[in-house]
Structure formats: C-alpha cells, structure tokens
C-alpha atoms as a PDB file:
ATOM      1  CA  UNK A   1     -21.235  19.495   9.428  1.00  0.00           C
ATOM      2  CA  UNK A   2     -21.498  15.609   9.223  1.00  0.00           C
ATOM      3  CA  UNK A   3     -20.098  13.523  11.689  1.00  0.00           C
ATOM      4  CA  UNK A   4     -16.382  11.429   9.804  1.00  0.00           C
ATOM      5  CA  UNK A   5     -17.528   7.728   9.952  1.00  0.00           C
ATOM      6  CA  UNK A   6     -15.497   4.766  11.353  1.00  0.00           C
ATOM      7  CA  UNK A   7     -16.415   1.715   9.092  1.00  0.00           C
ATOM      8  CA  UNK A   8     -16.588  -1.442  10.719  1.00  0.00           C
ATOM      9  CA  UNK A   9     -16.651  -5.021   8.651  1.00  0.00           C
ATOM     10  CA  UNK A  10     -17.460  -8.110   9.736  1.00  0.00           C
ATOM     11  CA  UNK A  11     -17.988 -11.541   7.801  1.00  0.00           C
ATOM     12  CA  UNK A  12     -20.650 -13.663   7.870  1.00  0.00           C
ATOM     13  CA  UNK A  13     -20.558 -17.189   9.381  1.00  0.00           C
ATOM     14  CA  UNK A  14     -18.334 -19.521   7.834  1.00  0.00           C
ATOM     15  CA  UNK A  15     -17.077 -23.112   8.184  1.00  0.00           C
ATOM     16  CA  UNK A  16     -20.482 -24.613   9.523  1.00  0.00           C
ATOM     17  CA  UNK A  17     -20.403 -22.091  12.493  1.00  0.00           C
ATOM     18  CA  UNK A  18     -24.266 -20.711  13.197  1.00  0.00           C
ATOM     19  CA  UNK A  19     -22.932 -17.136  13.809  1.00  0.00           C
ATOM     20  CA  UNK A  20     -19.895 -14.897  13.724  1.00  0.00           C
ATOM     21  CA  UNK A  21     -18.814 -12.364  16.174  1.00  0.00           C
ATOM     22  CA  UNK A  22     -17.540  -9.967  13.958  1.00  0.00           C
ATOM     23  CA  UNK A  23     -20.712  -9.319  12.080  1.00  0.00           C
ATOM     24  CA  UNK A  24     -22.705  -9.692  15.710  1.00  0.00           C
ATOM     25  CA  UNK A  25     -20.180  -6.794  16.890  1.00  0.00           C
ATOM     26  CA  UNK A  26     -19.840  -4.818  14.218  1.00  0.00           C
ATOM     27  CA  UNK A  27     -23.976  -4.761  13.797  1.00  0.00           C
ATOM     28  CA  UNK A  28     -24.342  -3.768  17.350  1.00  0.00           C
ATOM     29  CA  UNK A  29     -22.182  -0.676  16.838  1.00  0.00           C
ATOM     30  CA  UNK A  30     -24.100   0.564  13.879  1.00  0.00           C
ATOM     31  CA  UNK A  31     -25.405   4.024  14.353  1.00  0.00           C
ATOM     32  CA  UNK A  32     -24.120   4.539  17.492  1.00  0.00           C
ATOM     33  CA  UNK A  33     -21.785   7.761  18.020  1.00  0.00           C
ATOM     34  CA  UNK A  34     -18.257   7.856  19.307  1.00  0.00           C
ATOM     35  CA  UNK A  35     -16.189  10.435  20.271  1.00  0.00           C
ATOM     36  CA  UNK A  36     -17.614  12.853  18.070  1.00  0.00           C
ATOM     37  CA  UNK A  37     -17.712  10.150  14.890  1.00  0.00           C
ATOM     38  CA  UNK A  38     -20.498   7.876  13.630  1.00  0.00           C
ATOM     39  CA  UNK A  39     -19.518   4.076  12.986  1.00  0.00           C
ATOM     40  CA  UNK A  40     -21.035   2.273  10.499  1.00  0.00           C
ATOM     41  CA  UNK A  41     -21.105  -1.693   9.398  1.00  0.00           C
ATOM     42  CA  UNK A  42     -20.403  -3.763   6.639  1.00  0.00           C
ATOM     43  CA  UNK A  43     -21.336  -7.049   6.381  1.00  0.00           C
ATOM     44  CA  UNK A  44     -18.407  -9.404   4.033  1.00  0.00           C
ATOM     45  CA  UNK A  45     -18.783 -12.813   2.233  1.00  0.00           C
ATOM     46  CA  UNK A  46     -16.264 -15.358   3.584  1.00  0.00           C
ATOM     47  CA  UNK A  47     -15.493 -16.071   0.604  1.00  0.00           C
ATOM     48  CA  UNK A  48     -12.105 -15.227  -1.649  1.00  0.00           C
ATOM     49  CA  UNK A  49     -13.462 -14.103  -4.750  1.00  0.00           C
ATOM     50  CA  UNK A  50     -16.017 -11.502  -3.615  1.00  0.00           C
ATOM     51  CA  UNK A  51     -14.447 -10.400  -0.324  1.00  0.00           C
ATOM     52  CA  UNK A  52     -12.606  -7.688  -1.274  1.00  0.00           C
ATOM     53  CA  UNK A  53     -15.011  -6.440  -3.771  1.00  0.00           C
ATOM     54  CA  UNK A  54     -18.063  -6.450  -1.186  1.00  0.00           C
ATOM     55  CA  UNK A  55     -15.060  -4.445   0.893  1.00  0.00           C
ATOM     56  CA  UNK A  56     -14.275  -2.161  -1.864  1.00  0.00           C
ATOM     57  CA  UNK A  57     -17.918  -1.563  -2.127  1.00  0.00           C
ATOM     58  CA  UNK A  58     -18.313  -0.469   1.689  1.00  0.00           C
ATOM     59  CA  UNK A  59     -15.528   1.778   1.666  1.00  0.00           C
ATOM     60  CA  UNK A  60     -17.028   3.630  -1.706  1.00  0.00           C
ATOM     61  CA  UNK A  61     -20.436   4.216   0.174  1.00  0.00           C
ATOM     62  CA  UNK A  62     -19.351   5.145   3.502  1.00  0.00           C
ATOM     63  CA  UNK A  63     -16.508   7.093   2.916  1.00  0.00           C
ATOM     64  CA  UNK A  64     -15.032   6.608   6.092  1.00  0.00           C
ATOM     65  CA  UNK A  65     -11.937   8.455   8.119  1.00  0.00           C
ATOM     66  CA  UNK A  66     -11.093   5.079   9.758  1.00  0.00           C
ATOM     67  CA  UNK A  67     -11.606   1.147   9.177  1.00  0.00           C
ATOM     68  CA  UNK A  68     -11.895  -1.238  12.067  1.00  0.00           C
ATOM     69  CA  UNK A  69     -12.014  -4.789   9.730  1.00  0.00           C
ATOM     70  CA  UNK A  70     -13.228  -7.933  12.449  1.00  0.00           C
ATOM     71  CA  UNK A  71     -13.166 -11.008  12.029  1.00  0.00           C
ATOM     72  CA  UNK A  72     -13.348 -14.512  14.000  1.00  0.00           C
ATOM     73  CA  UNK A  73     -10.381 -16.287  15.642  1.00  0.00           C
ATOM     74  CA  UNK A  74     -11.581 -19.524  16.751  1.00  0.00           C
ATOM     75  CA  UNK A  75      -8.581 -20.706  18.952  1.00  0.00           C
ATOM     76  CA  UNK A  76      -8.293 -16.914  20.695  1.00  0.00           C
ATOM     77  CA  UNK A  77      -8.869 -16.224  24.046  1.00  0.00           C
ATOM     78  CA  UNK A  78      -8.413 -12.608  23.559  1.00  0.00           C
ATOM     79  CA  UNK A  79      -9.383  -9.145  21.285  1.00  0.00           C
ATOM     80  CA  UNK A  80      -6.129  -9.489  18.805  1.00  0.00           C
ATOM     81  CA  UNK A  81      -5.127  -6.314  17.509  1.00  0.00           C
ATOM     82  CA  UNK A  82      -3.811  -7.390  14.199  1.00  0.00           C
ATOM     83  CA  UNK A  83      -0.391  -5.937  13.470  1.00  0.00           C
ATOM     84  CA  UNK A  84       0.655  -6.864  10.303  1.00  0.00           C
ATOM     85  CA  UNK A  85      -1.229  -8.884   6.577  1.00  0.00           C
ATOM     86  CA  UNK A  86       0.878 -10.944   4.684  1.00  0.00           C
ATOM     87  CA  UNK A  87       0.525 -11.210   0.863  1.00  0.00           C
ATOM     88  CA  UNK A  88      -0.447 -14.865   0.733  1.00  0.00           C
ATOM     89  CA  UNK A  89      -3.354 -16.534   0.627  1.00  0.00           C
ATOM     90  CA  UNK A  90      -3.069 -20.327   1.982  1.00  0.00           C
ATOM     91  CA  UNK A  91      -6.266 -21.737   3.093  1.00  0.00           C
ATOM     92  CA  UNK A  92      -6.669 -24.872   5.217  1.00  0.00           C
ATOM     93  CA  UNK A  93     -10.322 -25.205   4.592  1.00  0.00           C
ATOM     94  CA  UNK A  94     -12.488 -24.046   1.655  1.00  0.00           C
ATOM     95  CA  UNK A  95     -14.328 -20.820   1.677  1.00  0.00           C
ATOM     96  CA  UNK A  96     -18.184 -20.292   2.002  1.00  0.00           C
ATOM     97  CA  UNK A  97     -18.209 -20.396  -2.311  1.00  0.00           C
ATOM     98  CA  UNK A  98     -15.967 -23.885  -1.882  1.00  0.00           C
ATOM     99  CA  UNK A  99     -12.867 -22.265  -3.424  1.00  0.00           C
ATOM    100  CA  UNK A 100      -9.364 -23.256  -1.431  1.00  0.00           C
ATOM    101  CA  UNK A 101      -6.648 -21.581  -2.936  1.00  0.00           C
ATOM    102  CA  UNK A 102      -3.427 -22.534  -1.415  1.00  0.00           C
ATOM    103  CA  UNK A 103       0.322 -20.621  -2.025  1.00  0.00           C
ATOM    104  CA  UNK A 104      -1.392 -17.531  -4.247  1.00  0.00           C
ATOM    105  CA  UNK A 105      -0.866 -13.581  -3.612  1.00  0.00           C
ATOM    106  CA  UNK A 106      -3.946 -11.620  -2.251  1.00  0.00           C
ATOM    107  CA  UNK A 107      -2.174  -9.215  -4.536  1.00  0.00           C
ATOM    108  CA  UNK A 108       0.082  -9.972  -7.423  1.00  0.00           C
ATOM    109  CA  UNK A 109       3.455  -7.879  -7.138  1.00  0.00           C
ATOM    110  CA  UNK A 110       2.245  -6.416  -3.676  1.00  0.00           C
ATOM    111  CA  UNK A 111       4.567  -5.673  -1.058  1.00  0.00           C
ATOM    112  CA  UNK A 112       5.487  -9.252   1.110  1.00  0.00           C
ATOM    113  CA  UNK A 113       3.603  -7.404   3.665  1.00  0.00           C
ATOM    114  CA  UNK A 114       1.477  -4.233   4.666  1.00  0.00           C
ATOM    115  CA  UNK A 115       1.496  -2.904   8.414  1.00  0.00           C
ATOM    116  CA  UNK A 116      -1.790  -2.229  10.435  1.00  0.00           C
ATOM    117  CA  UNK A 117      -2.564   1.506  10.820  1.00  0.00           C
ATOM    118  CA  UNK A 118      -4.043   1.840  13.771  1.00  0.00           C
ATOM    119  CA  UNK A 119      -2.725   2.858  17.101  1.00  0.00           C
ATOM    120  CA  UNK A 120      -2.659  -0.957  17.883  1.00  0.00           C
ATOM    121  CA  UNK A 121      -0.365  -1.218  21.385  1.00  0.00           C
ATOM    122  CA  UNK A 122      -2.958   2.097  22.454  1.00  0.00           C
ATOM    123  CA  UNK A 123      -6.118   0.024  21.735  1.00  0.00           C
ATOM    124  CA  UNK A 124      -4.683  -3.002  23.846  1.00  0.00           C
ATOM    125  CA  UNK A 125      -3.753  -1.142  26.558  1.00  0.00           C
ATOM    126  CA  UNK A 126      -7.553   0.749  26.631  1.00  0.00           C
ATOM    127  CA  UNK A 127      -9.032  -2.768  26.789  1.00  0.00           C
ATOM    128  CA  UNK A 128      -6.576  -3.723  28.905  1.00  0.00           C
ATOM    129  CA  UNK A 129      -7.303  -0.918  31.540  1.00  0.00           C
ATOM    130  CA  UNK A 130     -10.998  -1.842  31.248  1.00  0.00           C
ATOM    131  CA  UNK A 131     -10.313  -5.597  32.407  1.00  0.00           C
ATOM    132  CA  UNK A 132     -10.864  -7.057  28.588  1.00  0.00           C
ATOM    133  CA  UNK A 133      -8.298  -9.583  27.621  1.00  0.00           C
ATOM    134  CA  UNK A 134      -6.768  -8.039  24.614  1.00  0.00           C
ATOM    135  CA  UNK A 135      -3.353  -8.480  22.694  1.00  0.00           C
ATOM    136  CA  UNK A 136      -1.414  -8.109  20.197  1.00  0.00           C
ATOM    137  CA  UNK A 137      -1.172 -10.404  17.405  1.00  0.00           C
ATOM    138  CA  UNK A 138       1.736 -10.768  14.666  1.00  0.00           C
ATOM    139  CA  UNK A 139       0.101 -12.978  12.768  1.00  0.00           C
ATOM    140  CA  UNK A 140      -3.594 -12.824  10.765  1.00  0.00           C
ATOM    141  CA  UNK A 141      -3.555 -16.618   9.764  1.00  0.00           C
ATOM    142  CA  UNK A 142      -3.386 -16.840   5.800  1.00  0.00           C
ATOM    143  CA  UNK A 143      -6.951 -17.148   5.312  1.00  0.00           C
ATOM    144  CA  UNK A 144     -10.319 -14.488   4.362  1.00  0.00           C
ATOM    145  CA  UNK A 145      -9.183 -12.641   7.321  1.00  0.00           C
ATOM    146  CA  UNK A 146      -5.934 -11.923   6.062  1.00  0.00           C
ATOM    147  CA  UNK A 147      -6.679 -11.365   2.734  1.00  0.00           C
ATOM    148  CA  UNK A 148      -9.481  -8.720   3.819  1.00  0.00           C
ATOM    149  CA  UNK A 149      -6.521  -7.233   5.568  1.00  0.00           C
ATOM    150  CA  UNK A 150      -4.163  -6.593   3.155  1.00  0.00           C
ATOM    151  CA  UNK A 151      -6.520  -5.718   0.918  1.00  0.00           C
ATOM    152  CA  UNK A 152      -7.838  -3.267   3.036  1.00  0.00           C
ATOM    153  CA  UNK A 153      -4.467  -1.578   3.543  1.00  0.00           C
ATOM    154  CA  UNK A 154      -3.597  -1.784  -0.321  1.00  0.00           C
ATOM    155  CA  UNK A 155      -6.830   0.118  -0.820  1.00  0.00           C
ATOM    156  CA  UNK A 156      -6.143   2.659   2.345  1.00  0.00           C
ATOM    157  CA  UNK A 157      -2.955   3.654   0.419  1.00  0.00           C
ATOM    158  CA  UNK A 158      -5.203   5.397  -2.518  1.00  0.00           C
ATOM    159  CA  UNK A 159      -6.960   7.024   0.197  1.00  0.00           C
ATOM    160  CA  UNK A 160      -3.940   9.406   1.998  1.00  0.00           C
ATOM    161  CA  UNK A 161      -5.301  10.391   5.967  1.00  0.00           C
ATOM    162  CA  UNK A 162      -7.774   7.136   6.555  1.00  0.00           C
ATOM    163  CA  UNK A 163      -6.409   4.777   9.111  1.00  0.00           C
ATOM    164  CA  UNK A 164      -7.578   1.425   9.218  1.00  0.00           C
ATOM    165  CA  UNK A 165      -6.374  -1.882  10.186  1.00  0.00           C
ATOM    166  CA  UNK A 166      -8.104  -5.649  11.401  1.00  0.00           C
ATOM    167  CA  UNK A 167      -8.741  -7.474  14.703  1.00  0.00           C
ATOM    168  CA  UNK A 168      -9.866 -10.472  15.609  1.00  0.00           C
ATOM    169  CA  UNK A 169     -11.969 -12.003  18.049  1.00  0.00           C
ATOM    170  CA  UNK A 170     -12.808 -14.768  20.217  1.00  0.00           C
ATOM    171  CA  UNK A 171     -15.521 -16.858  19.876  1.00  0.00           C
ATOM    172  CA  UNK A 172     -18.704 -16.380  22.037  1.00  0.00           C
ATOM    173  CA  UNK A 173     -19.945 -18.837  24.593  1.00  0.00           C
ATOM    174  CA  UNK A 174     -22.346 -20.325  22.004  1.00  0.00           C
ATOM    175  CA  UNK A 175     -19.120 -21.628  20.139  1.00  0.00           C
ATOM    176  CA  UNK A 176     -17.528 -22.867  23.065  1.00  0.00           C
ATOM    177  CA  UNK A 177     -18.673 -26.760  22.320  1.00  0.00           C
ATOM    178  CA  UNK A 178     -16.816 -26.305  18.585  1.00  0.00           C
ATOM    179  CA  UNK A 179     -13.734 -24.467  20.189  1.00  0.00           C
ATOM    180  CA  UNK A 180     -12.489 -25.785  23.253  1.00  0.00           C
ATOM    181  CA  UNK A 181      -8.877 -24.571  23.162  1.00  0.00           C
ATOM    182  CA  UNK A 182     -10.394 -20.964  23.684  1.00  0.00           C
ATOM    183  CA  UNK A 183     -12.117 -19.253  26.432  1.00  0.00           C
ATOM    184  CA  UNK A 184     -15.126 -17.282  24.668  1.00  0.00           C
ATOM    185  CA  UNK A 185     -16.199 -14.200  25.480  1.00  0.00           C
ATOM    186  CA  UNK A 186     -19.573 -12.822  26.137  1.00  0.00           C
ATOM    187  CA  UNK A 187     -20.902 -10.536  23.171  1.00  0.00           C
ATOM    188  CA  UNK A 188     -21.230  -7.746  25.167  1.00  0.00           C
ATOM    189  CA  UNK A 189     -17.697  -7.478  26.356  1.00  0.00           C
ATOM    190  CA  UNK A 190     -16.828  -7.775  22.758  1.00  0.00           C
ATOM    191  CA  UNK A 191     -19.081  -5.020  21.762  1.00  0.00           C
ATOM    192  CA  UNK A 192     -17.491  -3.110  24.842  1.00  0.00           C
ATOM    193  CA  UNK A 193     -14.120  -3.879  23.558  1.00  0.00           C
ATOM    194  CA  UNK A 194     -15.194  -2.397  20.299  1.00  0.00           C
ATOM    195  CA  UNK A 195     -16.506   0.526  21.256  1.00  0.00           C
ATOM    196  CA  UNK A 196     -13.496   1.644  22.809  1.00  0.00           C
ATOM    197  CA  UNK A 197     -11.189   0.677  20.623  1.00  0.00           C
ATOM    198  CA  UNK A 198     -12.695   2.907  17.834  1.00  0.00           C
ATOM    199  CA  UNK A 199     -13.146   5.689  20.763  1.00  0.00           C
ATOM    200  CA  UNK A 200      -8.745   5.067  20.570  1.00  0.00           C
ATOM    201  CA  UNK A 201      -9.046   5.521  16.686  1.00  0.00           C
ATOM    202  CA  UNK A 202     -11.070   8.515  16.630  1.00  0.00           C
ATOM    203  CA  UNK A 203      -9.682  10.452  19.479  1.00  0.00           C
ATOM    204  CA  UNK A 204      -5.908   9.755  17.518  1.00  0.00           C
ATOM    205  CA  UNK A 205      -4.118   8.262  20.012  1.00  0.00           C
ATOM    206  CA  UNK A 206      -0.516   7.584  19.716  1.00  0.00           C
ATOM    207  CA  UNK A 207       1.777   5.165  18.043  1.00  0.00           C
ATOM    208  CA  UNK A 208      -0.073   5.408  14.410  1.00  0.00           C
ATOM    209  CA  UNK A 209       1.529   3.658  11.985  1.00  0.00           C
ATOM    210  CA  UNK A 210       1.408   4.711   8.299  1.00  0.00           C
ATOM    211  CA  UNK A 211      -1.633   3.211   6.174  1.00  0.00           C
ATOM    212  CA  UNK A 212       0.047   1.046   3.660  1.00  0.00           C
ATOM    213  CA  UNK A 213       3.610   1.151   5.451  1.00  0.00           C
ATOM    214  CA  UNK A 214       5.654  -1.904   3.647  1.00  0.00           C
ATOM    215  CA  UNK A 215       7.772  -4.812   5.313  1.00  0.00           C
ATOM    216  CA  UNK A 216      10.042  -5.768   2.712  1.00  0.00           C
END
C-alpha cells in the first residue's frame, strides 16, 4: 500500500535574493517520511504567468492528500501560518519574468477570498510548544505568494478530501544584511518547524477548515 504524499512547494529566489527558504526547506524534506506519509517538493517560478501552472503541474504528478505551499516573508520574524488568499494580485516589485501587474484577479469571478485548510492555530501551537516562533498571519501580501495561494485552494476545491494551505517564512541569517527589520532564523529550525507542521497535517489534528471555504 503506498504511503499518501504531503506536497510541499517552494519558489525559487526572487528579487535579487541569492536563495530562498522555502525551496531550501521544502528540498530538505524531500523523501523523508512523516507520520506514516511521504512528503514530496516542488520547486515554483516567482513569476505570475507560470506559477500556477508549474503548481498545477506538481499537484498532477504527485497526487498528494495534503499541500504545505512556502514561501519567503522578508520582514517576518516568525513561521506564519497563512490563514486566508485574497483574489488580487497587486505587486510592488516586478516578478522574476519582469511582469508587475497591479489591481488584477488571480482568478476572474473567484470568490473575494478562499480560507486556508489546514489545521492552522494546531500547527502554531506545535511549533510553539517546541520553542519555534510561529504565528498566525491574516494577511499573504498581494504578491506570487498570494496568488500561489489562492490558486492552490481554487484547485483543492476540484480535489474533495486534500487539505492544503501556505506559510511563510523568515529569512535565514544569510539574508539578515538585506532584511534588517526581521530576526532570521537558522535553516534548520525552519526545516524543524516544517517537519512538524506536516506531522499536524497528517496526523489530522483539529480545527480543519474546509478546502476552498469562501469569505464573501
């Protein structure tokens, strides 16, 4: 009997940066074993035209029970658990392909908003407990990250029983010198944090919220 797979993405480096943690997390977890599950990674352009379809892509191959999407928050001193993806796209810099859309729909005639599905106060308080600053977040910025977000949940709708949702993370201590309004955090507390927040996901704790579920 295979083992279900937790996908998890992460984007390559963007906006000059020489890394990104998400991919360095999300690579670090590959083939490892979790609670009974097998997490995979994805690798995504940060880049607004061929985001989504590099995510559509991942989720086609692996097949997975549960999506953990990462991605970098440069001005976070914390693991965010992403709560909610907003139907805009509004971005403040261009994109690794040099496109900047600004005031444009990730989806045209999608809900004004798609909630996380993931157990997200359970995975906080995990990290929590294991002395790794973690939060909530309410907002996913209006950029790739947020557009892999609700894209992801839009697509988690057509696929009824697969949880999935996005978190962000702080910058490592390499990036310290390009964000000094954050306090990075080593990689291997990240990959730490990571590890058990899919070890929430796939043991099903509490507090699920519905793939998809609308704010209107």
């Amino acid at each position: 009997m295979s083992r279900p797979v937790l996908l998890l993405t992460g984007f390559e480096p963007f906006d000059g940066e020489a890394v990104n943690p998400s991919w360095e997390v999300a690579r670090a977890l590959h083939g490892r074993q979790v609670a009974g599950w097998r997490l995979c990674a994805a690798r995504l352009p940060c880049a607004f035209a061929t985001a989504l379809p590099a995510l559509h892509a991942a989720l086609d191959r692996w097949q997975p029970a549960a999506v953990i999407a990462l991605g970098l928050a440069g001005s976070r001193s914390a693991v965010s658990v992403e709560r909610v993806a907003v139907n805009l796209v509004d971005a403040r810099i261009p994109d690794n392909a040099g496109a900047q859309p600004v005031d444009v729909p990730v989806l045209a005639g999608g809900a004004p908003a798609l909630f996380t599905g993931l157990p997200a106060k359970a995975i906080v308080a995990r990290l929590q407990a294991a002395g790794l600053p973690a939060e909530l977040s309410l907002s996913a910025g209006s950029f790739v990250c947020n557009q892999v977000f609700y894209g992801l949940m839009a697509a988690l709708a057509a696929r009824p029983g697969v949880r999935g949702g996005f978190i962000h993370l702080p910058p490592l201590p390499a990036q310290a010198a390009r964000h000094p309004q954050a306090r990075p955090l080593a990689l291997d507390a990240q990959v730490q944090a990571l590890r058990l927040a899919a070890a929430v996901v796939a043991s099903g704790a509490a507090e699920l919220a519905v793939p998809g579920g609308r704010v209107d």
